[in-house]
N, C-alpha and C. Protein backbone atom coordinates (compact mmCIF):
# COMPACT_ATOMS: atom_id res chain seq x y z
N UNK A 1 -17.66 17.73 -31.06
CA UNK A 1 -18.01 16.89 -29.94
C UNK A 1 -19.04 17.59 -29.09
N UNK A 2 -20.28 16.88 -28.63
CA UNK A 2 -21.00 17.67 -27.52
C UNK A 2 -21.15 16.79 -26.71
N UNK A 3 -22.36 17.19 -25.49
CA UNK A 3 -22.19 16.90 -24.55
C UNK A 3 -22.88 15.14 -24.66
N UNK A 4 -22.50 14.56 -23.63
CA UNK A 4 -22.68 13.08 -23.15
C UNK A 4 -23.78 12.97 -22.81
N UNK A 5 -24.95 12.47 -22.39
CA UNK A 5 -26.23 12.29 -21.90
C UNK A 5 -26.05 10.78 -21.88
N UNK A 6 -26.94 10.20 -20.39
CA UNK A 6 -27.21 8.85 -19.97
C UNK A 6 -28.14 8.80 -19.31
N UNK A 7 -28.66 7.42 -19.40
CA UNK A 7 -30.27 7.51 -18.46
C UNK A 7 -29.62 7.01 -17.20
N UNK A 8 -30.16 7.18 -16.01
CA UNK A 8 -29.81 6.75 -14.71
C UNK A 8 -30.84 6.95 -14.18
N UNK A 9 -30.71 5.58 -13.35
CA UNK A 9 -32.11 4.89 -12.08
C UNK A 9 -31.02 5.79 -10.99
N UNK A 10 -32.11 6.19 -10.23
CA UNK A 10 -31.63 7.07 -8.61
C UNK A 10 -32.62 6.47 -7.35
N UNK A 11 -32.07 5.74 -6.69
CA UNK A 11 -32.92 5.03 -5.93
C UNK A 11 -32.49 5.56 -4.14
N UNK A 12 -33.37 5.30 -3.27
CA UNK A 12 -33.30 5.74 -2.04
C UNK A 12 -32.45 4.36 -1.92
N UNK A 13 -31.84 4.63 -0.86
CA UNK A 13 -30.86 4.06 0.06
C UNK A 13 -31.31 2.92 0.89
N UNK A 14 -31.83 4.13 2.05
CA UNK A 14 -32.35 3.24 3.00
C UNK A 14 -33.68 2.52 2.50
N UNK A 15 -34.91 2.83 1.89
CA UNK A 15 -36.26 1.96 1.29
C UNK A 15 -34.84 0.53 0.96
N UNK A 16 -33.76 0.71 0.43
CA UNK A 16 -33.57 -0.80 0.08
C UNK A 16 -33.09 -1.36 1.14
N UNK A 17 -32.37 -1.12 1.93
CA UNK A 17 -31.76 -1.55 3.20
C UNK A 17 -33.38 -1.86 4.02
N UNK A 18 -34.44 -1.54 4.38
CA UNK A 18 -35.59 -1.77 4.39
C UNK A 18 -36.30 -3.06 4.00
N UNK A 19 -35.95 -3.49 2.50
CA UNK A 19 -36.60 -4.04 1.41
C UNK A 19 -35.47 -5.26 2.30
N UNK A 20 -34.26 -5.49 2.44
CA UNK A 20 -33.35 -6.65 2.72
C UNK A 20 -33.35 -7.03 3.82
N UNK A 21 -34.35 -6.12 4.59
CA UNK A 21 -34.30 -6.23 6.28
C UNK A 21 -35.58 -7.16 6.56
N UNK A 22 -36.38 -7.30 5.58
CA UNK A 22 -37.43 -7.46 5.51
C UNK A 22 -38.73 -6.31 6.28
N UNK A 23 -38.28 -5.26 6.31
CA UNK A 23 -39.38 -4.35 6.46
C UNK A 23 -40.08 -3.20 5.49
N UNK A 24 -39.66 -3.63 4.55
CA UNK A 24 -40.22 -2.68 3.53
C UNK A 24 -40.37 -3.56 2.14
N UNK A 25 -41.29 -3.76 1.31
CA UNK A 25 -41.75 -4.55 -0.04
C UNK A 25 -40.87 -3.98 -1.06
N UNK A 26 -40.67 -4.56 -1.32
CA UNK A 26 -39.97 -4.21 -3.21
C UNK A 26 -40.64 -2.71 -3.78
N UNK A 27 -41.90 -2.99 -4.35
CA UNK A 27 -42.55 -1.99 -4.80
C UNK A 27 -42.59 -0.71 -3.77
N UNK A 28 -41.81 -0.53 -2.46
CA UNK A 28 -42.32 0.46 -1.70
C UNK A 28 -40.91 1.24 -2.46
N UNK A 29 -39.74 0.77 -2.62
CA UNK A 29 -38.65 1.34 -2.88
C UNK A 29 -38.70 2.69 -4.05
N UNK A 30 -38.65 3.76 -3.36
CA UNK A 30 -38.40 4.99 -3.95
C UNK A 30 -37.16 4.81 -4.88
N UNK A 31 -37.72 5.41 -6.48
CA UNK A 31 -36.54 5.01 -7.53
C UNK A 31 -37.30 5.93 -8.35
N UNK A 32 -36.24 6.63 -9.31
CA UNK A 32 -36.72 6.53 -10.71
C UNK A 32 -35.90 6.84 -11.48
N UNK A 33 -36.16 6.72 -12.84
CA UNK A 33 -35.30 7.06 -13.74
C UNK A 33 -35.24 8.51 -14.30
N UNK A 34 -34.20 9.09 -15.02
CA UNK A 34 -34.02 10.70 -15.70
C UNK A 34 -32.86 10.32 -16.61
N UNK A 35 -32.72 11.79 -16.96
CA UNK A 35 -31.54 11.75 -18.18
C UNK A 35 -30.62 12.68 -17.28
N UNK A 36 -29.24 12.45 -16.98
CA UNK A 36 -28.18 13.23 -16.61
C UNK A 36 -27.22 13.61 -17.85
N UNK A 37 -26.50 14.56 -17.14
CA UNK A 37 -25.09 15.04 -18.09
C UNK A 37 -23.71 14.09 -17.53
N UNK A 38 -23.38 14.05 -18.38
CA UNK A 38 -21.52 13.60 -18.08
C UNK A 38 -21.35 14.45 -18.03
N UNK A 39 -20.69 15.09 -17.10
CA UNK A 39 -19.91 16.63 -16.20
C UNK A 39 -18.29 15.80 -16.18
N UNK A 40 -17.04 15.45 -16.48
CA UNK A 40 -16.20 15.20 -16.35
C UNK A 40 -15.55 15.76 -15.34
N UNK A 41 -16.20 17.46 -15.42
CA UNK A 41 -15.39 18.58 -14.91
C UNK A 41 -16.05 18.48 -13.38
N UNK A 42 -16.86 17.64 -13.07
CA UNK A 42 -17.83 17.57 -11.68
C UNK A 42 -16.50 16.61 -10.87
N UNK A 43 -16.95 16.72 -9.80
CA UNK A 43 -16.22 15.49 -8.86
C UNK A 43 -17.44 14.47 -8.50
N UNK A 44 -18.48 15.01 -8.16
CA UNK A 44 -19.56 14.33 -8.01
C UNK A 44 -20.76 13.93 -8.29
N UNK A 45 -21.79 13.22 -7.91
CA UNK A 45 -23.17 13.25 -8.82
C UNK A 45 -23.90 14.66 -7.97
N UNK A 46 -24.76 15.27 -9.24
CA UNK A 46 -25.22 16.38 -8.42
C UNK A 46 -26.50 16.38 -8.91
N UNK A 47 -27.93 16.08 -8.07
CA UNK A 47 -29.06 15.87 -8.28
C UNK A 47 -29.99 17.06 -7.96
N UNK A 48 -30.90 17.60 -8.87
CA UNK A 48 -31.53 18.82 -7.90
C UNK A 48 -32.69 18.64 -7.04
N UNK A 49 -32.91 19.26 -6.20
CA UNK A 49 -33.85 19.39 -4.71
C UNK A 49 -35.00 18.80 -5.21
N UNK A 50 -36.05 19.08 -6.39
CA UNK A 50 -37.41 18.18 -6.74
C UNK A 50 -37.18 16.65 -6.35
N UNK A 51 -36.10 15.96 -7.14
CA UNK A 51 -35.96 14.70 -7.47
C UNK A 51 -35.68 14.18 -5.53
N UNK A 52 -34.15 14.72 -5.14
CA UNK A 52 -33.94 14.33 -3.83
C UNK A 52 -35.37 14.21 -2.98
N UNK A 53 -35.88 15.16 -3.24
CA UNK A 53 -37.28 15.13 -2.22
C UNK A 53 -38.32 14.57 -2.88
N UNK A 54 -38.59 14.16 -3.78
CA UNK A 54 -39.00 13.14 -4.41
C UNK A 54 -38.63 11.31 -3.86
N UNK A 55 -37.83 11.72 -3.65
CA UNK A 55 -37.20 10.04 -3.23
C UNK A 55 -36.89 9.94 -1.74
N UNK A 56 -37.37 11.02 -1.14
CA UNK A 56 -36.68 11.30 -0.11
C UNK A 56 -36.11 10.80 0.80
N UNK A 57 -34.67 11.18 0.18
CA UNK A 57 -33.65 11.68 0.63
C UNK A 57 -33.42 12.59 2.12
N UNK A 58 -32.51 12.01 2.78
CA UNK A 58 -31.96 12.65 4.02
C UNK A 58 -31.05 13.70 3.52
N UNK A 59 -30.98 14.60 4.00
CA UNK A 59 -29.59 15.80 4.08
C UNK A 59 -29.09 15.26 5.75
N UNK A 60 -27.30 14.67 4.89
CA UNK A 60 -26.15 14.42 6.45
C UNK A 60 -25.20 15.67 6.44
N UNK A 61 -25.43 16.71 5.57
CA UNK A 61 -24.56 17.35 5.56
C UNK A 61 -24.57 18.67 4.61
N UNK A 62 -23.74 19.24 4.60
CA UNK A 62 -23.19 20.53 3.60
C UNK A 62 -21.95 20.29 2.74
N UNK A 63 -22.28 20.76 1.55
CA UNK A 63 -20.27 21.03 0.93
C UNK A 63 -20.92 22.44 0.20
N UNK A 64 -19.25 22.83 0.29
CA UNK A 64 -19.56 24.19 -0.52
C UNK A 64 -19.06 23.77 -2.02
N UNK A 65 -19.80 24.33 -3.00
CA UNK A 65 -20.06 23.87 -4.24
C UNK A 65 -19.53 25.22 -4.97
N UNK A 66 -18.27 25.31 -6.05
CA UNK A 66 -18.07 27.06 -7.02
C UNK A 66 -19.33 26.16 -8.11
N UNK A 67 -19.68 27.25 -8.76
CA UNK A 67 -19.89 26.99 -10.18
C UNK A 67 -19.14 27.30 -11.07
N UNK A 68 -19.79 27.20 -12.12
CA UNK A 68 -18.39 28.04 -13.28
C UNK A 68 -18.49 29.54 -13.65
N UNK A 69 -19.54 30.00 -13.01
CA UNK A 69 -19.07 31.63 -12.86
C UNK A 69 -18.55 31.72 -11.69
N UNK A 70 -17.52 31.06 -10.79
CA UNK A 70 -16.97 31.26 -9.60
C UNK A 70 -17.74 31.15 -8.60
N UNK A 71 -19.04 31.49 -8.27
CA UNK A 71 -19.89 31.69 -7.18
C UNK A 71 -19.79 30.54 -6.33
N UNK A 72 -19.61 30.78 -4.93
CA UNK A 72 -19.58 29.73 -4.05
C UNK A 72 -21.24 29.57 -3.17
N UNK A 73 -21.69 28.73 -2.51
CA UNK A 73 -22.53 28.43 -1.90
C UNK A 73 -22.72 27.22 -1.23
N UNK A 74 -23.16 26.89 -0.11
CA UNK A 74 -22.84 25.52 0.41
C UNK A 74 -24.34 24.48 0.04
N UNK A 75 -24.29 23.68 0.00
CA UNK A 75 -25.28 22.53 -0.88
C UNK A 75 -25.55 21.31 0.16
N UNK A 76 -26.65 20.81 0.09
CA UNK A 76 -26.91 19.91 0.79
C UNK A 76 -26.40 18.79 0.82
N UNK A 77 -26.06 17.54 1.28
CA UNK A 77 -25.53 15.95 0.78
C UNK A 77 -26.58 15.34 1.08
N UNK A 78 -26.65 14.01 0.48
CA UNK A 78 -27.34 13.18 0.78
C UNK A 78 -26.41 12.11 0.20
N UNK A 79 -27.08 10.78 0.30
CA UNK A 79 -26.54 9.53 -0.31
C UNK A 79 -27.89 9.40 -1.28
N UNK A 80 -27.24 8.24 -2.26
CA UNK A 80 -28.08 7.97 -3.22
C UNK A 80 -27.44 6.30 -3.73
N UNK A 81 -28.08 5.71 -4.36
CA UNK A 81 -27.90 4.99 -5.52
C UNK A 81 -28.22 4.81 -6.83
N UNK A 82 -26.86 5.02 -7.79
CA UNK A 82 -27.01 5.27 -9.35
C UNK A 82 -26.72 4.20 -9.90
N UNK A 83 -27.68 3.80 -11.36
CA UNK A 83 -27.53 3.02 -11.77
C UNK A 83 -27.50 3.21 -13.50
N UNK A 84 -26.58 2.49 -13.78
CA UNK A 84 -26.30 3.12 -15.28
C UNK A 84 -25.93 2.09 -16.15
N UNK A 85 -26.73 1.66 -16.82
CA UNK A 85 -26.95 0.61 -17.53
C UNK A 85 -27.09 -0.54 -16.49
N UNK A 86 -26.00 -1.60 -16.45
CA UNK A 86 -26.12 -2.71 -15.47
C UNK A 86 -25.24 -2.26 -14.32
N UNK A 87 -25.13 -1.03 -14.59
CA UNK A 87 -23.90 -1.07 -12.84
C UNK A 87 -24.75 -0.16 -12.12
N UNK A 88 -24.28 -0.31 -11.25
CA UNK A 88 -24.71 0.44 -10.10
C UNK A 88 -23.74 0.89 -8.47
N UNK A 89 -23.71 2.11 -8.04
CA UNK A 89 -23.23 2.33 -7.08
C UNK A 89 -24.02 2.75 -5.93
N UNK A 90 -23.67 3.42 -4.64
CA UNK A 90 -23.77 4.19 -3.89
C UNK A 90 -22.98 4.88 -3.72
N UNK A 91 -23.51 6.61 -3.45
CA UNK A 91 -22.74 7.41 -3.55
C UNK A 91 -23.20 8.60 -2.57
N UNK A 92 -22.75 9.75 -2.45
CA UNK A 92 -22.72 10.71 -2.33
C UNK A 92 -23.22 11.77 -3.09
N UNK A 93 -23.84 12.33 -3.50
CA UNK A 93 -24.76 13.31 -4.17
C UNK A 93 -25.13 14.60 -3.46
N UNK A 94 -24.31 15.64 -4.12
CA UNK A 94 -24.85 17.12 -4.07
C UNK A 94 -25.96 17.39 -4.37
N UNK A 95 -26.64 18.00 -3.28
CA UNK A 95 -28.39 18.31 -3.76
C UNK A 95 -28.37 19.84 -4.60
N UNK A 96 -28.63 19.82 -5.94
CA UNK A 96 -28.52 21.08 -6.53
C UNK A 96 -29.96 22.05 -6.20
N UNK A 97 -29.82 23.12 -6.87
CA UNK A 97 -31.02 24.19 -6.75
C UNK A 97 -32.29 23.25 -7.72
N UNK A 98 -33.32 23.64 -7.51
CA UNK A 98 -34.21 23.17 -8.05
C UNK A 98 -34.14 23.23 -9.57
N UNK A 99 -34.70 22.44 -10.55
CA UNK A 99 -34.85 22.83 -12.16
C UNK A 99 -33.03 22.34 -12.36
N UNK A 100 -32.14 22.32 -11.59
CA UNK A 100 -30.85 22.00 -12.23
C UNK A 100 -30.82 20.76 -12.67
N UNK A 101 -29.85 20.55 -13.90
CA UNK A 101 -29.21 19.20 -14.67
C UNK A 101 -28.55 18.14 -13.32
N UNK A 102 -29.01 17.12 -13.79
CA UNK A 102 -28.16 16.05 -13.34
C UNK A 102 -26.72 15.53 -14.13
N UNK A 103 -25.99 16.17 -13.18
CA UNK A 103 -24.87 16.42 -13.53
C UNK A 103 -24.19 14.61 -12.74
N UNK A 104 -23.35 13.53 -13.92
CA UNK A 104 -22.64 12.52 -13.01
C UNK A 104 -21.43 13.29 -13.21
N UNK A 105 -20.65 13.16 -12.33
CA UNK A 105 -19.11 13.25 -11.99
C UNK A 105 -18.21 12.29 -11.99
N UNK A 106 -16.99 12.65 -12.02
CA UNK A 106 -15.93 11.67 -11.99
C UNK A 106 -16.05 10.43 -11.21
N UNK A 107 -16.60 10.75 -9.49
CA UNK A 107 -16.59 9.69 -8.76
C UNK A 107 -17.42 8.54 -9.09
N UNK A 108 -18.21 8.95 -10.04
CA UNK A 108 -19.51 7.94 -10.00
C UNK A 108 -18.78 7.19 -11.44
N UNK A 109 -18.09 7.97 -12.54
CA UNK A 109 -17.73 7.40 -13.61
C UNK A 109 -16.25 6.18 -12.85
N UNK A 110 -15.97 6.99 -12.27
CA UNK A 110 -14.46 5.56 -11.50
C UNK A 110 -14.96 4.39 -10.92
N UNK A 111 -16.01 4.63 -10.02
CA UNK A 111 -16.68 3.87 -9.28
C UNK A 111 -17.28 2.60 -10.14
N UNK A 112 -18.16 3.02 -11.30
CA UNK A 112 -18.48 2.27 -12.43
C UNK A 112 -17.91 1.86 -13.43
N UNK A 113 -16.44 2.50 -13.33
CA UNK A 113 -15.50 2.19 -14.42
C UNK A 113 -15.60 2.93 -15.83
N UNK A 114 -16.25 3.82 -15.67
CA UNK A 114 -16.99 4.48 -16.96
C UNK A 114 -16.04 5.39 -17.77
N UNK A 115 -15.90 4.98 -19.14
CA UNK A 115 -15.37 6.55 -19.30
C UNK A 115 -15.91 7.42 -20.17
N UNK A 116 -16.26 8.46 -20.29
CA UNK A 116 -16.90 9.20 -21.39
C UNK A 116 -16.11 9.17 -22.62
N UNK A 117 -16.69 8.55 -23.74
CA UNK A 117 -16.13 8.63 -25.08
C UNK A 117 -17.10 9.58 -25.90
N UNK A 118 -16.34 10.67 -25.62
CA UNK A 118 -16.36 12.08 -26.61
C UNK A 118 -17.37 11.70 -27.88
N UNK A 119 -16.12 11.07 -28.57
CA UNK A 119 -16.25 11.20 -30.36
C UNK A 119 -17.74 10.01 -30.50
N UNK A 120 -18.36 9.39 -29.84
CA UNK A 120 -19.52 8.64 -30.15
C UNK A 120 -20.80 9.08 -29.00
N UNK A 121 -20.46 9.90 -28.02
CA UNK A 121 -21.25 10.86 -26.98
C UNK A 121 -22.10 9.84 -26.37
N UNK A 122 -21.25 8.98 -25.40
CA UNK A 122 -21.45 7.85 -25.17
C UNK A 122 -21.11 7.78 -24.01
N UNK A 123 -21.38 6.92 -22.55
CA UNK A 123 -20.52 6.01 -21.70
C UNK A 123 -19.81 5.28 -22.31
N UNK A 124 -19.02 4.63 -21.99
CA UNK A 124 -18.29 2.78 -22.59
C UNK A 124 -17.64 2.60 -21.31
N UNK A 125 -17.65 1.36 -21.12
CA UNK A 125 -17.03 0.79 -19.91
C UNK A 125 -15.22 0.25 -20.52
N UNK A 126 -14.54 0.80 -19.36
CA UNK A 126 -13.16 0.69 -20.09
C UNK A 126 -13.22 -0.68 -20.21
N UNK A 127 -13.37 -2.08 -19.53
CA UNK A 127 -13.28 -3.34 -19.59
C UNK A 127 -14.43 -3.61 -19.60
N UNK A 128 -14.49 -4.79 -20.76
CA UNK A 128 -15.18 -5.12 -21.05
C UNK A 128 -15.76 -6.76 -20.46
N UNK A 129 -15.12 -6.85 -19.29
CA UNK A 129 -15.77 -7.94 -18.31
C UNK A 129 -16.33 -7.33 -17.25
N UNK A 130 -15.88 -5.99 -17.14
CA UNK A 130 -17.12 -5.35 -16.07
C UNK A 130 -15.86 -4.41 -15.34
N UNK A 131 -16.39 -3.29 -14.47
CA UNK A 131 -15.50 -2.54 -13.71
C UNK A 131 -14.41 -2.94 -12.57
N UNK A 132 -13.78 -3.10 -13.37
CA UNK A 132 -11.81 -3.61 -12.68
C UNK A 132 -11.49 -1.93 -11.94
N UNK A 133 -11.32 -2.04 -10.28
CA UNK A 133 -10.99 -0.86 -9.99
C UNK A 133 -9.25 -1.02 -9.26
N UNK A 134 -8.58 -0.21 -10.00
CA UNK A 134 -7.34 -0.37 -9.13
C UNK A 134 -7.10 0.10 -7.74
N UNK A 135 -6.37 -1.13 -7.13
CA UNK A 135 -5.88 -0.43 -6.01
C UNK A 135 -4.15 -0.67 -5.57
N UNK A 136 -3.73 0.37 -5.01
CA UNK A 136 -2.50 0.50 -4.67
C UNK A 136 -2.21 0.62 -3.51
């Protein structure tokens, strides 16, 4: 089994809130597409500093981020919107070091209903009428 790869649109936030307000055109909307990793082991989407500032992106905040050699360091936030195949969310996004993988995380796979299927190194959507999210 290796790793998962998916294309995902990353679009600014506010340019669309803009675009619905009627103060900003369609075509002004900061977007683009890349190839991310399925990170299972992530909690979140984690985008690196070129792309965020590329689209730019606000920093509302800090989280402190381990890696997997333990190392801690605190990381920028921003919001974003991901889009992966026909779904799409808003989210929360760790701004990584520059040159890093786009790593999606769990939240963005629940959110979309997604689950990583290993053995075909794939997304698949658990339902197949579209993302059913439970609540309790």
């Amino acid at each position: 089994m290796g790793e998962i790869r998916a294309s995902v649109t990353l679009e600014n936030r506010d340019d669309r809130g803009a675009v619905r307000l009627g103060l900003r055109a369609e075509t002004d909307v900061r977007r683009t597409t890349v190839e991310g990793v399925v990170d299972t082991g992530a909690v979140t989407l984690v985008i690196p500093e070129e792309i965020a500032t590329e689209l730019g992106l606000e920093h509302w905040g800090t989280r402190t981020v381990v890696y997997a050699d333990e190392r801690r360091e605190e990381r920028p936030v921003t919001d974003v919107t991901i889009e992966i195949g026909d779904l799409a969310t808003r989210t929360e996004a760790i701004v990584g070091p520059a040159g890093s993988e786009i790593l999606i995380g769990q939240l963005v796979l629940e959110a979309l209903d997604l689950i990583a299927d290993c053995r075909n190194q794939k997304l698949a959507p658990r339902h197949p009428e579209g993302p059913v999210l439970a609540i309790r």
